[in-house]
C-alpha atoms as a PDB file:
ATOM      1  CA  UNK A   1       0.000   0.000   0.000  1.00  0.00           C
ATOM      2  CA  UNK A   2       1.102   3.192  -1.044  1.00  0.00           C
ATOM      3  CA  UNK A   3       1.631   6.423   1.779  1.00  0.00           C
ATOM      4  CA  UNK A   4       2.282   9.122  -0.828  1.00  0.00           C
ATOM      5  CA  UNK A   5      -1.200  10.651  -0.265  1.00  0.00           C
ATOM      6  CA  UNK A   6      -2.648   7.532  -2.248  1.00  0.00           C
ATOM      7  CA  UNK A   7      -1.479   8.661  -5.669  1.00  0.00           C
ATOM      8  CA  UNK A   8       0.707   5.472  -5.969  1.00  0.00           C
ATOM      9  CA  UNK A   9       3.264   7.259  -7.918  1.00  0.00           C
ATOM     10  CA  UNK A  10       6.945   6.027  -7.733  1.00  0.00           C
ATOM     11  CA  UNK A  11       9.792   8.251  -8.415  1.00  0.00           C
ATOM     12  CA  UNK A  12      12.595   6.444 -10.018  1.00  0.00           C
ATOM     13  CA  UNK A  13      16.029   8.144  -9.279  1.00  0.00           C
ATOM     14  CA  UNK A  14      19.170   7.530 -11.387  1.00  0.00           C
ATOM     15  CA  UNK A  15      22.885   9.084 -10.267  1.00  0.00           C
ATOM     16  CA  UNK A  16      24.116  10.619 -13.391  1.00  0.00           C
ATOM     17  CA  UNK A  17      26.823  12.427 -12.562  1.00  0.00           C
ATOM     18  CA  UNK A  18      29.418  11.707  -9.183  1.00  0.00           C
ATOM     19  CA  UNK A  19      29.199  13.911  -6.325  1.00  0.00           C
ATOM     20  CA  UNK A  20      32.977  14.424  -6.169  1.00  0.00           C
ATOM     21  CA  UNK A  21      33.981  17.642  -6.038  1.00  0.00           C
ATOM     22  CA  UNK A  22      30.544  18.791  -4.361  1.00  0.00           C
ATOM     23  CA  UNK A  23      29.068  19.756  -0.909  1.00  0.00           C
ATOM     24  CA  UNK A  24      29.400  17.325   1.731  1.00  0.00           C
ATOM     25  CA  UNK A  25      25.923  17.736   2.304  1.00  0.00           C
ATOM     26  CA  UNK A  26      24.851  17.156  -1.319  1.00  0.00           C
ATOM     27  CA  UNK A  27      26.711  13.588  -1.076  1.00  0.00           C
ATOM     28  CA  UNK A  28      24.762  12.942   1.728  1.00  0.00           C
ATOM     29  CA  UNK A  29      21.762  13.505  -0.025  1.00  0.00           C
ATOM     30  CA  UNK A  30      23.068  11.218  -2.280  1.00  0.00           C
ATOM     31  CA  UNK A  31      23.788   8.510  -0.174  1.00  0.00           C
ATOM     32  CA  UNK A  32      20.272   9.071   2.121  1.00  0.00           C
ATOM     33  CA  UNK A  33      18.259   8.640  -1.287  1.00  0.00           C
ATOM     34  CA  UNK A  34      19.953   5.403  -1.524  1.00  0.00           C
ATOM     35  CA  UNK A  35      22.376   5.840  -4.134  1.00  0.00           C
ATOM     36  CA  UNK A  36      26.020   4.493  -3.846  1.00  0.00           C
ATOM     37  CA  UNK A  37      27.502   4.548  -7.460  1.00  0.00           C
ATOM     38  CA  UNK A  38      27.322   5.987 -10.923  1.00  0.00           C
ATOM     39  CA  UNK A  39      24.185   4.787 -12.922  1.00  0.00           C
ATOM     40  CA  UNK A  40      22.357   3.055  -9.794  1.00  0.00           C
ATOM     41  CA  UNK A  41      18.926   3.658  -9.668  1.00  0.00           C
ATOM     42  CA  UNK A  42      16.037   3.554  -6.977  1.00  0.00           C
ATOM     43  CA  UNK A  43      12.986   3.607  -6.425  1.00  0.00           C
ATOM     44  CA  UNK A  44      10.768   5.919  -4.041  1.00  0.00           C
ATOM     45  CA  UNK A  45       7.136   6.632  -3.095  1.00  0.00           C
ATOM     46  CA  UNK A  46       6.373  10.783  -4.342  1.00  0.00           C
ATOM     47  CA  UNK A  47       6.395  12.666  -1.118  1.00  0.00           C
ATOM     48  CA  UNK A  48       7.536  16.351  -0.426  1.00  0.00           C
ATOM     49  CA  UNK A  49      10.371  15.005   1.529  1.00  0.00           C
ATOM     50  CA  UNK A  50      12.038  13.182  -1.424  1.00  0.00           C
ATOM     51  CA  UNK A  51      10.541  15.932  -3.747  1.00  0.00           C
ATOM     52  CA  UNK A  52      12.841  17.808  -1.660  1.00  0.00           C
ATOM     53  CA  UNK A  53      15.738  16.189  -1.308  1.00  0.00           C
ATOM     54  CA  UNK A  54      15.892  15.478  -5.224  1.00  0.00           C
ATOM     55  CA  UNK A  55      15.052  19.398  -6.021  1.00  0.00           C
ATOM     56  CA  UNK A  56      18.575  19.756  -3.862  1.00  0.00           C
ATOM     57  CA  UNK A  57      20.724  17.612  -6.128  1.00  0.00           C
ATOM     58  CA  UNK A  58      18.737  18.015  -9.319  1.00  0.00           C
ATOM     59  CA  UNK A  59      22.308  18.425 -11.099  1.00  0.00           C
ATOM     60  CA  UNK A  60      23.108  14.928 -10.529  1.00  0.00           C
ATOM     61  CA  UNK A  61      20.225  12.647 -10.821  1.00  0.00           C
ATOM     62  CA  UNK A  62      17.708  12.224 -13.607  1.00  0.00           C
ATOM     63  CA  UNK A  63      14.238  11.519 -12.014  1.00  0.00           C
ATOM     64  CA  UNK A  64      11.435   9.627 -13.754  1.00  0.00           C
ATOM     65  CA  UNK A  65       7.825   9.309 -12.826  1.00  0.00           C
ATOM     66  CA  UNK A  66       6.349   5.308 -12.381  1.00  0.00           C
ATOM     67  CA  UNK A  67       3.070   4.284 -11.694  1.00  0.00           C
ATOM     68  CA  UNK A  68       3.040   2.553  -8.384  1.00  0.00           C
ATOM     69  CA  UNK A  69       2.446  -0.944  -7.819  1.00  0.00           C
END
């Protein structure tokens, strides 16, 4: 069962460029999302929190909307 406000969209988040040479706190983002190396991707319900943490590293991720399960 989905939480995201029962849209049951899924946000699928792909690291497309490396966080070397950025903020600590942007590859910490990185790594709370999930995402440990180049080309991984994940998967995430659509809340404001990830909205959020994806509008902060926007420059390194490529984010596609999935219809949830």
């Amino acid at each position: 069962m989905s939480t995201a406000q029962g849209s049951g969209k899924v946000l699928r988040i792909t690291l497309t460029k490396s966080p070397i040479g950025y903020s600590y706190r942007q590859k910490r983002t990185v790594r709370a999302l999930g995402l440990r190396r180049m080309h991984q991707t994940v998967e995430h319900e659509d809340t404001p929190v990830i909205r959020g943490m994806i509008s902060k590293i926007s420059h390194l991720v490529t984010v596609e909307e999935v219809e949830g399960v």
